[in-house]
C-alpha atoms as a PDB file:
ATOM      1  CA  UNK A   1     -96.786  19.773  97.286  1.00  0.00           C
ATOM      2  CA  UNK A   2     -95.447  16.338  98.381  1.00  0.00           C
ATOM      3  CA  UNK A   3     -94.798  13.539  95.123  1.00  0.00           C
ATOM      4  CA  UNK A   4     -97.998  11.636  95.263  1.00  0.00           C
ATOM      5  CA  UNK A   5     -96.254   8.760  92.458  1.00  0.00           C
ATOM      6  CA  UNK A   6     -93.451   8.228  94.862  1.00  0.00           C
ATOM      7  CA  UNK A   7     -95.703   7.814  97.948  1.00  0.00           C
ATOM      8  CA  UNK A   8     -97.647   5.387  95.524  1.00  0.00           C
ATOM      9  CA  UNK A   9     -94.896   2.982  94.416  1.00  0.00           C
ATOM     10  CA  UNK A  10     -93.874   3.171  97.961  1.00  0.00           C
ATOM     11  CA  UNK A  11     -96.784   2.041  99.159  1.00  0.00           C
ATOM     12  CA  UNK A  12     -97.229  -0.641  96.632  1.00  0.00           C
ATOM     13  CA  UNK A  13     -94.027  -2.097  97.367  1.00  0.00           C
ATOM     14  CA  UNK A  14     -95.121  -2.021 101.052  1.00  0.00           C
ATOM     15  CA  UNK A  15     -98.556  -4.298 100.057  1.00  0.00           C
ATOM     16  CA  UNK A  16     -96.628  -6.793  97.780  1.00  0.00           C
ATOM     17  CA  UNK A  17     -94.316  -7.323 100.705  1.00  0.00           C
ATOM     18  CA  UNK A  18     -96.875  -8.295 102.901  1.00  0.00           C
ATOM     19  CA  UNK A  19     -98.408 -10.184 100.323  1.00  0.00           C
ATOM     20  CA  UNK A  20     -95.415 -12.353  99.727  1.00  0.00           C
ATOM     21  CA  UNK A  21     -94.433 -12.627 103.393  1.00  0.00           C
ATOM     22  CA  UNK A  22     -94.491 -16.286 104.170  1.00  0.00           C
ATOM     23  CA  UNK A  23     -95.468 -17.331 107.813  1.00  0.00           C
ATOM     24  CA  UNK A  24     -94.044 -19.682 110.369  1.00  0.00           C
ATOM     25  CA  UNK A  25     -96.071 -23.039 108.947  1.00  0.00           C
ATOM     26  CA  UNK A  26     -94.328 -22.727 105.618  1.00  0.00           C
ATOM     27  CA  UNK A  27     -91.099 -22.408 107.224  1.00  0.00           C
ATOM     28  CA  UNK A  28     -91.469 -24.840 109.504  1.00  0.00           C
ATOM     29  CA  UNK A  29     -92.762 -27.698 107.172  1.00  0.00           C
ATOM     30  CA  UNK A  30     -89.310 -26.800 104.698  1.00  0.00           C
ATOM     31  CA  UNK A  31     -87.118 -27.404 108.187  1.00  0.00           C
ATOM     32  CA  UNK A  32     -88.859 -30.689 108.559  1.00  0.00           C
ATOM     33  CA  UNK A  33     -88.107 -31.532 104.719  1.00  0.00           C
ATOM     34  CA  UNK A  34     -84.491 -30.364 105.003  1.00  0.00           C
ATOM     35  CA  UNK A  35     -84.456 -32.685 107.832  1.00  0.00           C
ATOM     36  CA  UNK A  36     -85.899 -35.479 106.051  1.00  0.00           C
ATOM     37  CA  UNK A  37     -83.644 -35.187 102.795  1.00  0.00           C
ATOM     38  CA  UNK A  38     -80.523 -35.056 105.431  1.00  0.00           C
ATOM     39  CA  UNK A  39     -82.013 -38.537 106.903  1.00  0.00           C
ATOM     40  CA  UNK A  40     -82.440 -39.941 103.389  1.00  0.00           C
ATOM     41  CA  UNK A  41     -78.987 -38.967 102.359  1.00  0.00           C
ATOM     42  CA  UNK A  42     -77.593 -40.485 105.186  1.00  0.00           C
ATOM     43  CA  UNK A  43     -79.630 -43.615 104.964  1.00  0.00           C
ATOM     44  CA  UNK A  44     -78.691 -43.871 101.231  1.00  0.00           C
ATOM     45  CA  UNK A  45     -75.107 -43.365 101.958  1.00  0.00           C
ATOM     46  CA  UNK A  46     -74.983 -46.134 104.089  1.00  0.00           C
ATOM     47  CA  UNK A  47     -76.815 -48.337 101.680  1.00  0.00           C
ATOM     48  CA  UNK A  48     -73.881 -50.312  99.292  1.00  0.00           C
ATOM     49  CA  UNK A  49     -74.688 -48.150  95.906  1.00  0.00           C
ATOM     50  CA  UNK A  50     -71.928 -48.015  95.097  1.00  0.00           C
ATOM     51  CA  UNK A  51     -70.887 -45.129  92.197  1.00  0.00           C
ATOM     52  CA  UNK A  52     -75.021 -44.379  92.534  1.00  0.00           C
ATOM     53  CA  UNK A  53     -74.855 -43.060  95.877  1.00  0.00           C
ATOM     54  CA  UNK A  54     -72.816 -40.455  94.750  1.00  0.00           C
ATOM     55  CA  UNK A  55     -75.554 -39.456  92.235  1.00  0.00           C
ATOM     56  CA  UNK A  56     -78.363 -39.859  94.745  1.00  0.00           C
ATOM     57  CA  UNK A  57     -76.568 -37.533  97.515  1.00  0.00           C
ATOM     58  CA  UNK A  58     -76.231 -35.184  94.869  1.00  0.00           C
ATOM     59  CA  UNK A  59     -79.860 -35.197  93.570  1.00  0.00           C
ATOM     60  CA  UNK A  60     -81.085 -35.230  97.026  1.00  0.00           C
ATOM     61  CA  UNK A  61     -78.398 -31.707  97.550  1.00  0.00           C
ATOM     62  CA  UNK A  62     -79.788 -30.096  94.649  1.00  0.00           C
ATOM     63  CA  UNK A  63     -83.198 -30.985  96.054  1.00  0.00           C
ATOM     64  CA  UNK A  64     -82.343 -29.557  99.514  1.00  0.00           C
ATOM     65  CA  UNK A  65     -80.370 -26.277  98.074  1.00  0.00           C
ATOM     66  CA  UNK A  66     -83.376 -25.526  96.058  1.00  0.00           C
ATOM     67  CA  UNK A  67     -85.741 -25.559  98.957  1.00  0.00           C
ATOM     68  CA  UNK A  68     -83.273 -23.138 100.865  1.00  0.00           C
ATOM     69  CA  UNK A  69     -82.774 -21.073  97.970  1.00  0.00           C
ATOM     70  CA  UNK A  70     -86.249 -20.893  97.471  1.00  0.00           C
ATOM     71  CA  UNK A  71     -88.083 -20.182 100.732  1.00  0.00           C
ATOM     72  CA  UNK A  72     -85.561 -18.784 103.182  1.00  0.00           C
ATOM     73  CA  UNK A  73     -83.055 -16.404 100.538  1.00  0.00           C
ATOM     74  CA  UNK A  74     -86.896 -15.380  98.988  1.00  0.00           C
ATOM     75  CA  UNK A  75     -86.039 -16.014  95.519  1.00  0.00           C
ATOM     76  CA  UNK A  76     -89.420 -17.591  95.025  1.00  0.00           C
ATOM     77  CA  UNK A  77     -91.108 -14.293  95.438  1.00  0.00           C
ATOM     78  CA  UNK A  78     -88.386 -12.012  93.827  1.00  0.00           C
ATOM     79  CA  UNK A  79     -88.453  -9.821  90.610  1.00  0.00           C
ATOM     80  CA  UNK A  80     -87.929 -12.326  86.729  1.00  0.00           C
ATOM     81  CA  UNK A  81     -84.427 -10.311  86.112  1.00  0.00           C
ATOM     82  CA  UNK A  82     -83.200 -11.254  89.923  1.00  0.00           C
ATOM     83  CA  UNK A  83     -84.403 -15.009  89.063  1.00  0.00           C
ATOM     84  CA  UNK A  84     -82.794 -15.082  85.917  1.00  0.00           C
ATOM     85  CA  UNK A  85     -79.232 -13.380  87.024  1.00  0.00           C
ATOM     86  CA  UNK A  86     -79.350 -15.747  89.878  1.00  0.00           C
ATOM     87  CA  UNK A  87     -79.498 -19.193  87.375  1.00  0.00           C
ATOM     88  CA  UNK A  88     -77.192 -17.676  85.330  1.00  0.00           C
ATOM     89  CA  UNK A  89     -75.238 -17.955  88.195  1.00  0.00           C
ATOM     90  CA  UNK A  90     -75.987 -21.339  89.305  1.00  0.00           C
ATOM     91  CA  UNK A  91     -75.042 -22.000  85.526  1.00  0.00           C
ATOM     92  CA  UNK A  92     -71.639 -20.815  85.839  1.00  0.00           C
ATOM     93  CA  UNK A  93     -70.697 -22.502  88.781  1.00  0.00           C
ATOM     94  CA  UNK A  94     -72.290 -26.053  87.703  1.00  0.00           C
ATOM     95  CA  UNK A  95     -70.153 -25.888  84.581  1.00  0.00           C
ATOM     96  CA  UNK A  96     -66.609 -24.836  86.197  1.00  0.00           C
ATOM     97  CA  UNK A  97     -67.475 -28.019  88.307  1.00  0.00           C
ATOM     98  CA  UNK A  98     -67.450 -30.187  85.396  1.00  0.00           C
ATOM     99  CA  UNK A  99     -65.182 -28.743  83.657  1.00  0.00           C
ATOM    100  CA  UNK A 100     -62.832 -29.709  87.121  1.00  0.00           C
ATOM    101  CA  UNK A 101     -64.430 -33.300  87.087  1.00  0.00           C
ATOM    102  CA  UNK A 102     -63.222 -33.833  83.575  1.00  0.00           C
ATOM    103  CA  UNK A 103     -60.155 -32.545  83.973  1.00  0.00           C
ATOM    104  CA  UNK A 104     -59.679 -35.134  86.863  1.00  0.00           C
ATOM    105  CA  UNK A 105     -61.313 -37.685  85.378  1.00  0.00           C
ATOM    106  CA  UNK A 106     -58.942 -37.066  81.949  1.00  0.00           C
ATOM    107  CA  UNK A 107     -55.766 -36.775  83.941  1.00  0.00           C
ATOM    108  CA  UNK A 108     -52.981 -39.134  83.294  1.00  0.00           C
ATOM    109  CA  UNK A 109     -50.998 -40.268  86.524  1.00  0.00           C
ATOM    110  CA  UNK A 110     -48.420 -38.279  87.917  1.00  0.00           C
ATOM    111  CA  UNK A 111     -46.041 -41.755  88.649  1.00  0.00           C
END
């Protein structure tokens, strides 16, 4: 007598994949706003900002990563627990980068 649960749960998975399963517009219209963002962070970084282009290039990145992050690596559609372990992640990383940017900005000169 087969395991009719496991065919079931199986099968389930099967549908919510294809439910999730995003198709070729979607895709195509995040390329084109990647491609945008790139244009307007090059545009801005030409523009003379100066210590604010820094902080629009990396609004624009955090823009850009979340889009990627979102659509093509499928987080959007993924389990809570894998969304939560993955910005605990992005948590850790963002604060060993400013605890490096303080520690560079606090430095006293080596001459």
């Amino acid at each position: 007598m087969k395991d009719t649960t496991r065919d079931t749960k199986a099968l389930e998975r099967e549908l919510e994949e294809e439910l999730h399963s995003t198709g070729y517009g979607t895709y195509i219209l995040v390329w084109l706003g990647l491609i945008g963002l790139t244009a307007i962070t090059v545009t801005v970084a030409g523009l003379n900002l100066g210590s604010f282009a820094l902080i629009a290039a990396l609004i624009i990145a955090t823009v850009k990563s979340a889009l990627v992050v979102n659509y093509f690596m499928h987080i959007k559609f993924d389990t809570p627990i894998f969304k939560i372990f993955v910005t605990i992640c992005i948590i850790v990383v963002l604060t060993i980068f400013i605890i490096t940017f303080f520690d560079y900005l606090y430095r006293e000169p080596l001459i």
